[in-house]
N, C-alpha and C. Protein backbone atom coordinates (compact mmCIF):
# COMPACT_ATOMS: atom_id res chain seq x y z
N UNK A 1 74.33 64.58 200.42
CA UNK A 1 73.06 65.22 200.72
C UNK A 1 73.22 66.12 201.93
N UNK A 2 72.65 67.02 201.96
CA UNK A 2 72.41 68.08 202.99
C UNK A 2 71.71 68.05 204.40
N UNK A 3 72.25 67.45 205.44
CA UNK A 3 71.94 66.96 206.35
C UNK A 3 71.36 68.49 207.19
N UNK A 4 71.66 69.75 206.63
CA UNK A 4 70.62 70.65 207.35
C UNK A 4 69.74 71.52 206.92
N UNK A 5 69.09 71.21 206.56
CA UNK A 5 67.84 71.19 205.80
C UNK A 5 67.00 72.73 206.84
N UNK A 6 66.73 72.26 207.88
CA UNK A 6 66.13 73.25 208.82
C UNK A 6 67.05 74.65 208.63
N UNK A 7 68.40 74.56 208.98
CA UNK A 7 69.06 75.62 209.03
C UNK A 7 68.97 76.36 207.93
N UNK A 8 69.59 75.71 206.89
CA UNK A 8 69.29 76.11 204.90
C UNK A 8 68.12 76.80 205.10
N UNK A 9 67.13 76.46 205.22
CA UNK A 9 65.64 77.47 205.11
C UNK A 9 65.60 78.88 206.34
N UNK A 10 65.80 78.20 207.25
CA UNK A 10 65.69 79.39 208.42
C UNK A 10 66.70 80.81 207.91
N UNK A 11 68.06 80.24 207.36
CA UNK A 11 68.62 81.04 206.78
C UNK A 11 68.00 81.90 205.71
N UNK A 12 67.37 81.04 204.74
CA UNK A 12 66.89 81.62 203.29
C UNK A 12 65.98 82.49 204.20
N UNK A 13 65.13 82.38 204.86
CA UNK A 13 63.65 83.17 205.01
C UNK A 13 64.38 84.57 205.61
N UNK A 14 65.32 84.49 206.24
CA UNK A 14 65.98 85.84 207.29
C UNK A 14 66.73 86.81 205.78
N UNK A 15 67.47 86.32 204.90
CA UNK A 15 67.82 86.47 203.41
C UNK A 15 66.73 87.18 202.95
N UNK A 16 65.66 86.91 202.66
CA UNK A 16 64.25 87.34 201.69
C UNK A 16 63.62 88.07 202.47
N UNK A 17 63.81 88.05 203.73
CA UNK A 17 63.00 89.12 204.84
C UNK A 17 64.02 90.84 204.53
N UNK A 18 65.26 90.51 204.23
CA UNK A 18 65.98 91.48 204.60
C UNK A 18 66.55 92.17 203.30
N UNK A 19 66.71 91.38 201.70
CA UNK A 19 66.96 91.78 200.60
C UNK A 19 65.81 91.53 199.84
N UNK A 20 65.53 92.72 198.69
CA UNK A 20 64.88 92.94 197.76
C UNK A 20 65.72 92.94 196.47
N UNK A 21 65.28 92.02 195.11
CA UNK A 21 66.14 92.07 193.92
C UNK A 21 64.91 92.39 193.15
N UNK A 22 65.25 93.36 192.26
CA UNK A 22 64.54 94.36 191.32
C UNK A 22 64.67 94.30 189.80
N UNK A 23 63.63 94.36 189.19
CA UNK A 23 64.02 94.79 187.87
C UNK A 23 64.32 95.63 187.60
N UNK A 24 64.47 96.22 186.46
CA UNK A 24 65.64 97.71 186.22
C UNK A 24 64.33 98.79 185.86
N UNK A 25 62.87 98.05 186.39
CA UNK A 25 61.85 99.09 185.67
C UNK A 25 61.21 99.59 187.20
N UNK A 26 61.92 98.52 188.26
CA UNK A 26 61.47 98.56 189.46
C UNK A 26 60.74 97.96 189.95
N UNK A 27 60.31 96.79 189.44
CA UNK A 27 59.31 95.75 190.06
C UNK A 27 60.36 94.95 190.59
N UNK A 28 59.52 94.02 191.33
CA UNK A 28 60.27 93.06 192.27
C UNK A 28 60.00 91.80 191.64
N UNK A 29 61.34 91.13 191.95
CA UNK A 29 61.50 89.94 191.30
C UNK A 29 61.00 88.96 191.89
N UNK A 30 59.88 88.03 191.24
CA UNK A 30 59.36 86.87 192.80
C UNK A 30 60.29 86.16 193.45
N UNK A 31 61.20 85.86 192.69
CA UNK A 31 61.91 84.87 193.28
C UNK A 31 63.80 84.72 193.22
N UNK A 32 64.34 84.59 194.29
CA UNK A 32 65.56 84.54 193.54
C UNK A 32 66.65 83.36 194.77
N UNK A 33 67.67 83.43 194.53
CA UNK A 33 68.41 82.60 196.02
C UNK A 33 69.68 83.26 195.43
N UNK A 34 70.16 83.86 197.15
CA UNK A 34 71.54 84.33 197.07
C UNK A 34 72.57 83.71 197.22
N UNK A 35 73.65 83.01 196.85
CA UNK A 35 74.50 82.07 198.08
C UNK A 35 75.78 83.16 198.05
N UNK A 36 76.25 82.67 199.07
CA UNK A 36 77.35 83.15 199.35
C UNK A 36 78.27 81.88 199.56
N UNK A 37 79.82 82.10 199.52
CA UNK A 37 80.93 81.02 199.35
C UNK A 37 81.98 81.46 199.50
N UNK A 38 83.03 82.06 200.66
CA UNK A 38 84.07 82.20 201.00
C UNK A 38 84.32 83.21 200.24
N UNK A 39 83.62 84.54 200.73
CA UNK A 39 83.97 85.68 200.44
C UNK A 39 83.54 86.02 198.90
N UNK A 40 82.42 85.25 198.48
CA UNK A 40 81.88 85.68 196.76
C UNK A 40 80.70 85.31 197.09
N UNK A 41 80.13 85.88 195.78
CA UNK A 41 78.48 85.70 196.21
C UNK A 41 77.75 86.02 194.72
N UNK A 42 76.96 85.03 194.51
CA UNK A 42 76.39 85.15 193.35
C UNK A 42 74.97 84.72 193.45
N UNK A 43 73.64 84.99 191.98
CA UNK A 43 72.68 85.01 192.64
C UNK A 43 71.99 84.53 191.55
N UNK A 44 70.47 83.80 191.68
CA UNK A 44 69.76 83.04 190.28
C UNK A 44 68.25 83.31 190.72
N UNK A 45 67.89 84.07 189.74
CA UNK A 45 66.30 84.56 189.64
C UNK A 45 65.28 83.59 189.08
N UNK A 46 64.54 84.07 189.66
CA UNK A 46 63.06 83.69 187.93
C UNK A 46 62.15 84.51 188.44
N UNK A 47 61.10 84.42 187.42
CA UNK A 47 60.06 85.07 187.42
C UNK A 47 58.79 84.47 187.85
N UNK A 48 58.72 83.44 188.69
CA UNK A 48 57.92 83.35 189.13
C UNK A 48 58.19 81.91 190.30
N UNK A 49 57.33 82.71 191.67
CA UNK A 49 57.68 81.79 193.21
C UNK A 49 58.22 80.40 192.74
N UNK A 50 59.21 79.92 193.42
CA UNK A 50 59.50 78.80 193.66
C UNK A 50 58.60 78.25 194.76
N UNK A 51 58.64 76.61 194.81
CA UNK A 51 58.06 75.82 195.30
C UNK A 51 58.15 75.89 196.72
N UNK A 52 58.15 75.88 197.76
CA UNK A 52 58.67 76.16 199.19
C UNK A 52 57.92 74.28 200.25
């Protein structure tokens, strides 16, 4: 289990403050999480807010 919980979020919110992910018609996607992992980075949407 993930003993930093505070950091994980403080991170995500500075992430979503600073990137926008788009549809290809140009709307904005509600929701998505980026991770990054030793130099790769991949990313998982939906269409509608996650729980916070």
């Amino acid at each position: 289990m993930d003993n930093h919980v505070e950091e994980w979020e403080a991170a995500y919110e500075k992430v979503r403050a600073a990137v926008t992910l788009k549809y290809p018609d140009g709307g904005e996607i509600p929701e998505f999480l980026l991770c990054i992992d030793n130099g790769e980075a991949w990313w998982r949407w939906s269409d509608e807010a996650f729980d916070h």
